[in-house]
C-alpha atoms as a PDB file:
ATOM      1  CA  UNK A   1     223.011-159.007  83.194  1.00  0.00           C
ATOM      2  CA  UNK A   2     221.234-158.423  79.855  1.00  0.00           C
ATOM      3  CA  UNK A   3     220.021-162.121  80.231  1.00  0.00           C
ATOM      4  CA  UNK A   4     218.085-161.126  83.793  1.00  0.00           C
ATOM      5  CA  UNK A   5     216.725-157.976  82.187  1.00  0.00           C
ATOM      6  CA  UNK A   6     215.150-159.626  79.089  1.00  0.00           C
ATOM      7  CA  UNK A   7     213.673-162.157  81.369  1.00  0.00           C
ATOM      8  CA  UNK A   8     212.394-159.669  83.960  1.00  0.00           C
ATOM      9  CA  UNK A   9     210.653-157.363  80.663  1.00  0.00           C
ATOM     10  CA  UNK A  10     209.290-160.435  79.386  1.00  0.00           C
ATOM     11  CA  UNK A  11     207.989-161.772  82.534  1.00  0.00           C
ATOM     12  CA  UNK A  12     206.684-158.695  83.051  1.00  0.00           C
ATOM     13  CA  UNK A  13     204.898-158.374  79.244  1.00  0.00           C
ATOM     14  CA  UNK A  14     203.505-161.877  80.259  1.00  0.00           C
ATOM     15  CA  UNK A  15     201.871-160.406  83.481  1.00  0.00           C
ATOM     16  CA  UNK A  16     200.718-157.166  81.485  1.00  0.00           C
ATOM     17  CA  UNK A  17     199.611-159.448  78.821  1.00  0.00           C
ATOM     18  CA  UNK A  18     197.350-161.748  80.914  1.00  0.00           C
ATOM     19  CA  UNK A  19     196.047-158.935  82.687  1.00  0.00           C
ATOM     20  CA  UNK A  20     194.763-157.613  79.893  1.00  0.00           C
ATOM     21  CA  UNK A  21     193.464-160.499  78.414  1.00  0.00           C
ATOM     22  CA  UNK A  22     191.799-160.985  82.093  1.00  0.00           C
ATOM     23  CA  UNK A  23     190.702-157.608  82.014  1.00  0.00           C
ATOM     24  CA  UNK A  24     189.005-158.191  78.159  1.00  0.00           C
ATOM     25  CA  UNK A  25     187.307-161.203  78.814  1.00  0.00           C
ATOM     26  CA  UNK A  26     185.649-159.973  81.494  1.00  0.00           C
ATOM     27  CA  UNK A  27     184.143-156.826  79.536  1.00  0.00           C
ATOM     28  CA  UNK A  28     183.292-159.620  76.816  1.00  0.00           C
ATOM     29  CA  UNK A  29     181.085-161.838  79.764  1.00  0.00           C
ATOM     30  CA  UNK A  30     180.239-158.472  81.317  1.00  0.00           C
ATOM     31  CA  UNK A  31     178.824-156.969  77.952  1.00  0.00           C
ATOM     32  CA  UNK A  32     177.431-160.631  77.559  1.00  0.00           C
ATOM     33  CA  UNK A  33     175.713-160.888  81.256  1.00  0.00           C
ATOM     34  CA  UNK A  34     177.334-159.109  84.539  1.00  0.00           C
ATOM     35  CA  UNK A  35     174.775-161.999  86.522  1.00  0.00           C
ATOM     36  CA  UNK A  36     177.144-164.571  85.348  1.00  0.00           C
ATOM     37  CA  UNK A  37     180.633-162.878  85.966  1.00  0.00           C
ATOM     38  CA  UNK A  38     179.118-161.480  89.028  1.00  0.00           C
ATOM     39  CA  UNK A  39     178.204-165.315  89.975  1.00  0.00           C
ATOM     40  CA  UNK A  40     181.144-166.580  88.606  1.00  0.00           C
ATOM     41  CA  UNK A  41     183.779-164.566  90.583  1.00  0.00           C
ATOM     42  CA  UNK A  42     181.661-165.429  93.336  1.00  0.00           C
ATOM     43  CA  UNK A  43     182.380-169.017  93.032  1.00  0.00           C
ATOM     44  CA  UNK A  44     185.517-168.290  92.529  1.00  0.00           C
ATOM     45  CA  UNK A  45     185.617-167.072  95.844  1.00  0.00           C
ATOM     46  CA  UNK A  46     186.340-163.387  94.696  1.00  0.00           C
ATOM     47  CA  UNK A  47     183.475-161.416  96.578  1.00  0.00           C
ATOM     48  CA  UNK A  48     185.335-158.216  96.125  1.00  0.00           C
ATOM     49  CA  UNK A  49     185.311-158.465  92.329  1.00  0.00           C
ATOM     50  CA  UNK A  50     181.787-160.045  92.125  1.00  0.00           C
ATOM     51  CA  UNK A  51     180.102-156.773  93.910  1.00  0.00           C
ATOM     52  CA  UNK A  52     181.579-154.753  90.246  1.00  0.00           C
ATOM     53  CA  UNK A  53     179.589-157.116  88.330  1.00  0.00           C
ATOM     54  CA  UNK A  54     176.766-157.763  90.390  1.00  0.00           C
ATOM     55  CA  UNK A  55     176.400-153.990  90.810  1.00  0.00           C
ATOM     56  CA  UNK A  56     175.728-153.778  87.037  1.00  0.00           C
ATOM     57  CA  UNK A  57     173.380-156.674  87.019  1.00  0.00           C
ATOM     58  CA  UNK A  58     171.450-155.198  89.724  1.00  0.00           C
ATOM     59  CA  UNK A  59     171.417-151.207  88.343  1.00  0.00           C
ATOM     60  CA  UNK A  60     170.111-153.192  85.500  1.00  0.00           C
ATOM     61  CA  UNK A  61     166.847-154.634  87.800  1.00  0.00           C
ATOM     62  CA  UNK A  62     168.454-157.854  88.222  1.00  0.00           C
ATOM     63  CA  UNK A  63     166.631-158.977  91.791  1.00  0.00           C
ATOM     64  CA  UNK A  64     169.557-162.674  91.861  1.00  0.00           C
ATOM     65  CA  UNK A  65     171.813-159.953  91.656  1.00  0.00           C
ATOM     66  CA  UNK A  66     170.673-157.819  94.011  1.00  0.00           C
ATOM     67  CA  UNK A  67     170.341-160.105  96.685  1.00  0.00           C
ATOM     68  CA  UNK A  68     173.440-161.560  96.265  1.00  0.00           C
ATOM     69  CA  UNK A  69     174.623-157.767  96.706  1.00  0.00           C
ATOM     70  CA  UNK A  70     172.389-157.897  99.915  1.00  0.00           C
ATOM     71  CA  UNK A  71     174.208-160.912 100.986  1.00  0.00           C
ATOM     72  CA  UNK A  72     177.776-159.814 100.449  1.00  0.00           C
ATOM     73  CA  UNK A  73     176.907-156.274 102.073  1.00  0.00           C
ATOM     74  CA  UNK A  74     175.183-158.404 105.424  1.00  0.00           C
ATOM     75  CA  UNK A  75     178.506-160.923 105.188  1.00  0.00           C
ATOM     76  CA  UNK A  76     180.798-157.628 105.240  1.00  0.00           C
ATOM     77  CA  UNK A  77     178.823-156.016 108.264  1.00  0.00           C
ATOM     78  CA  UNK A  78     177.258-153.203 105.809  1.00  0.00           C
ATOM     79  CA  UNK A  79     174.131-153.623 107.187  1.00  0.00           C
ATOM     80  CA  UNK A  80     172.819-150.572 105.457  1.00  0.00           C
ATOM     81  CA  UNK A  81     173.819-151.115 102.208  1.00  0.00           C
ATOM     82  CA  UNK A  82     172.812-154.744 102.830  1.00  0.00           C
ATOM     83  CA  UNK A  83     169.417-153.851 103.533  1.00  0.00           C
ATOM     84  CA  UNK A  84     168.857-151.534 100.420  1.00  0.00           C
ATOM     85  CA  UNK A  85     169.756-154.517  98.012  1.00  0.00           C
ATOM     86  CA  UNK A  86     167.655-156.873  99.835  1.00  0.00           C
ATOM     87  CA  UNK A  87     164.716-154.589 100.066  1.00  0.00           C
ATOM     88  CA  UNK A  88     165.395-153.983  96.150  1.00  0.00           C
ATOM     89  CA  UNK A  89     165.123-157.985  95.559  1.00  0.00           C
ATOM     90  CA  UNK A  90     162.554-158.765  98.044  1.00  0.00           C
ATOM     91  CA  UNK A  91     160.273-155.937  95.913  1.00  0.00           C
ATOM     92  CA  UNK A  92     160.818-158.096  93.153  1.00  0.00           C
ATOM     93  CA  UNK A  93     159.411-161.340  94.681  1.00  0.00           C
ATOM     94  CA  UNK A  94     163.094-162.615  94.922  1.00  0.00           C
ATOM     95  CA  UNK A  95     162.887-165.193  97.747  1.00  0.00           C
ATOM     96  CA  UNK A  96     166.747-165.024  99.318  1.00  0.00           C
ATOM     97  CA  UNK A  97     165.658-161.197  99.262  1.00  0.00           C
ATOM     98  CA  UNK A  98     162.981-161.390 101.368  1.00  0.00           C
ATOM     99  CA  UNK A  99     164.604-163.843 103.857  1.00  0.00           C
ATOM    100  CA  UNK A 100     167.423-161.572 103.450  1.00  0.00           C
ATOM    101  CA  UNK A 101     165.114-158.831 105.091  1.00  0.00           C
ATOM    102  CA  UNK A 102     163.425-160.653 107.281  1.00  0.00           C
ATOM    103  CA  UNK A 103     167.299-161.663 109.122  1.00  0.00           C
ATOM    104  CA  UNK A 104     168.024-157.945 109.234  1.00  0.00           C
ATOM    105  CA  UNK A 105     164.620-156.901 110.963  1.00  0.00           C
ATOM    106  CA  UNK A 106     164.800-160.012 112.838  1.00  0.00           C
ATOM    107  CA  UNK A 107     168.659-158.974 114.591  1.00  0.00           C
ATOM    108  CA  UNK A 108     167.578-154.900 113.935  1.00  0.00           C
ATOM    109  CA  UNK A 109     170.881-154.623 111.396  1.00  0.00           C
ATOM    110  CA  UNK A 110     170.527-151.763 109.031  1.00  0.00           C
ATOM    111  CA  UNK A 111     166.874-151.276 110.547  1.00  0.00           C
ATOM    112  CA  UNK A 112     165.236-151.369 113.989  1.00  0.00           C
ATOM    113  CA  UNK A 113     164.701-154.433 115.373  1.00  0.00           C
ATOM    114  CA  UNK A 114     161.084-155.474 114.632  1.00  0.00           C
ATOM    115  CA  UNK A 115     160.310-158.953 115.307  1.00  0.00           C
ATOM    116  CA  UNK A 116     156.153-158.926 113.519  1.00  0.00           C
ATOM    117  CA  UNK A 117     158.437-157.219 110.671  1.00  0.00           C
ATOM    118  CA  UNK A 118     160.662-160.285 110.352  1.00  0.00           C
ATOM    119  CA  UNK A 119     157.957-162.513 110.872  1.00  0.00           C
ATOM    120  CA  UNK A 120     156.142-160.828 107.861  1.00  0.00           C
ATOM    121  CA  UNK A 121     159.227-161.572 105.381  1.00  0.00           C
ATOM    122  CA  UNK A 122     159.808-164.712 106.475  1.00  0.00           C
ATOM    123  CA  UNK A 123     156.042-165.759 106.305  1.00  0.00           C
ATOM    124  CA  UNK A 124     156.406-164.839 102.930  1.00  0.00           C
ATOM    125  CA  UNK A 125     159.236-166.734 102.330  1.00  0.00           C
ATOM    126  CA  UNK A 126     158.210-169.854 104.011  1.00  0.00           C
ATOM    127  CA  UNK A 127     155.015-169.857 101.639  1.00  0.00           C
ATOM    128  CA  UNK A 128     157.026-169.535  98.743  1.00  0.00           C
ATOM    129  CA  UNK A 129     158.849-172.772  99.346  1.00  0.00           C
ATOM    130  CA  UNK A 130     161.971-171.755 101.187  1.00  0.00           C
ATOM    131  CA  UNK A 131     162.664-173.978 104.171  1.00  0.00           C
ATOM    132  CA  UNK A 132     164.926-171.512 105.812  1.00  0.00           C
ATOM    133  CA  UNK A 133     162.427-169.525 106.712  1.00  0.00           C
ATOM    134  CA  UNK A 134     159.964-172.522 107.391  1.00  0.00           C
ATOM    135  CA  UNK A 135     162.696-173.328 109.800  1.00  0.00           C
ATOM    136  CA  UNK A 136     162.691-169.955 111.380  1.00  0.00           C
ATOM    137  CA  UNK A 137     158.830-170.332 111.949  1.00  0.00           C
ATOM    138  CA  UNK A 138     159.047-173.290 113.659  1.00  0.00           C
ATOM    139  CA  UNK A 139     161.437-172.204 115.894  1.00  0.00           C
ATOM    140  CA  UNK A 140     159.686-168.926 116.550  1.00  0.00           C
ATOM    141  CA  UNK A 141     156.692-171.276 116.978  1.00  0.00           C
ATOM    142  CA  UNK A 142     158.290-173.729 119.435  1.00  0.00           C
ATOM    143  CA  UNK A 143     160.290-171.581 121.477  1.00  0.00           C
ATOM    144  CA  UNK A 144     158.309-167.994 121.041  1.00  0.00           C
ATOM    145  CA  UNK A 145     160.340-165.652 118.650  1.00  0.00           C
ATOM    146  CA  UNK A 146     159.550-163.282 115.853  1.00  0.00           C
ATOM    147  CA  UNK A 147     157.115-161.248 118.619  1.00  0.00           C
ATOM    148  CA  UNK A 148     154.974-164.495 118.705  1.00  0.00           C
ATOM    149  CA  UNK A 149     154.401-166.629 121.962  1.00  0.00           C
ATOM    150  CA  UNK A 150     155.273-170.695 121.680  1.00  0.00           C
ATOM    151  CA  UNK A 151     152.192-172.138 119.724  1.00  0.00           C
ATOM    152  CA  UNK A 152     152.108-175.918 119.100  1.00  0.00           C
ATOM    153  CA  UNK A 153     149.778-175.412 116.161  1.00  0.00           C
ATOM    154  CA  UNK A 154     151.442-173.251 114.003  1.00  0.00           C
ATOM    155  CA  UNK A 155     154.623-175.082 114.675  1.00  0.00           C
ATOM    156  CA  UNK A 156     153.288-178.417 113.546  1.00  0.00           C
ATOM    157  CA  UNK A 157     151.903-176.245 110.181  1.00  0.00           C
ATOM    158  CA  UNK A 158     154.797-175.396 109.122  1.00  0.00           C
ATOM    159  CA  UNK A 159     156.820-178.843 110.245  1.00  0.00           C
ATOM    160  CA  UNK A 160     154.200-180.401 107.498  1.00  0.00           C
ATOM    161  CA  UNK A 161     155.327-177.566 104.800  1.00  0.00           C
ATOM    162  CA  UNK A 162     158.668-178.038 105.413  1.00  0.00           C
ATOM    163  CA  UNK A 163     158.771-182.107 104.950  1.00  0.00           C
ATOM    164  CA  UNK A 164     156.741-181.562 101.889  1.00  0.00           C
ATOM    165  CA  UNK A 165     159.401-179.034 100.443  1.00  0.00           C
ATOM    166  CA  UNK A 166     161.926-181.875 101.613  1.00  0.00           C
ATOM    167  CA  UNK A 167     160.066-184.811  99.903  1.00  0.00           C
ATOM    168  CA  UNK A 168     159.819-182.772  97.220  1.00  0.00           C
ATOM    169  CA  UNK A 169     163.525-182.247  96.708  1.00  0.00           C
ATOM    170  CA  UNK A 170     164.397-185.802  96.845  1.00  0.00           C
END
């Protein structure tokens, strides 16, 4: 009986222990960055415990940070909150920002649906080298989307921008 008891308290000084330590190295990498423990415990798979972290980073100004907010907020159907962070990163020039925005206008989540509005953000995207949003163009283009009608021209524009970005990445 004493045996089991010892055991059980340690065991459970070893959980308090490593929780601790868990809990200190994390203020250490916080105090150090919050982008990178934010990032990190989003690799990790942890979005719940990224969105402490990333919150910092992005009080701080950090627009990575507060698109990957915007992201996590969209993912978890908080399309308000989503929309905030994304606005807050796409002011900044941050390009997953503005794309970010430019989805939410685009399906009127957080915001009223406005199509030109969507088309704005992801213009702005697309010339800023994203091919996600080049890709959204050309499918507005082809099909008609975004509040445009189908127009050959402007589809083939941006099919030459996006094989350039793709040449580019090889």
């Amino acid at each position: 009986m004493i045996r089991k008891r010892v055991f059980g308290s340690a065991a459970g000084i070893v959980v308090v222990l490593s929780t601790l330590i868990s809990s200190v190295m994390a203020q250490d990498v916080v105090e150090e960055d919050p982008l990178e423990a934010g990032l990190a415990a989003v690799d990790a798979g942890d979005l719940i415990g990224a969105v402490e972290f990333l919150r910092i980073a992005a009080d701080e100004g950090s627009a990575e940070a507060q698109a990957w907010l915007g992201y996590i907020f969209d993912y978890s159907e908080d399309d308000e909150e989503a929309v905030a962070y994304y606005r807050a990163a796409a002011e900044q020039g941050n390009v997953r920002g503005i794309v970010g925005l430019a989805e939410m206008y685009s399906k009127g989540e957080g915001v009223e649906k406005d199509a030109d509005e969507g088309r704005k953000h992801y213009i702005k995207a697309a010339e800023m080298g994203d091919a996600g949003a080049m890709r959204a163009l050309i499918a507005a283009y082809e099909q008609g989307g975004l509040g445009v009608e189908p127009d050959v021209g402007e589809a083939e524009y941006w099919k030459s921008r996006l094989a350039e970005v793709e040449a580019n990445e090889e």
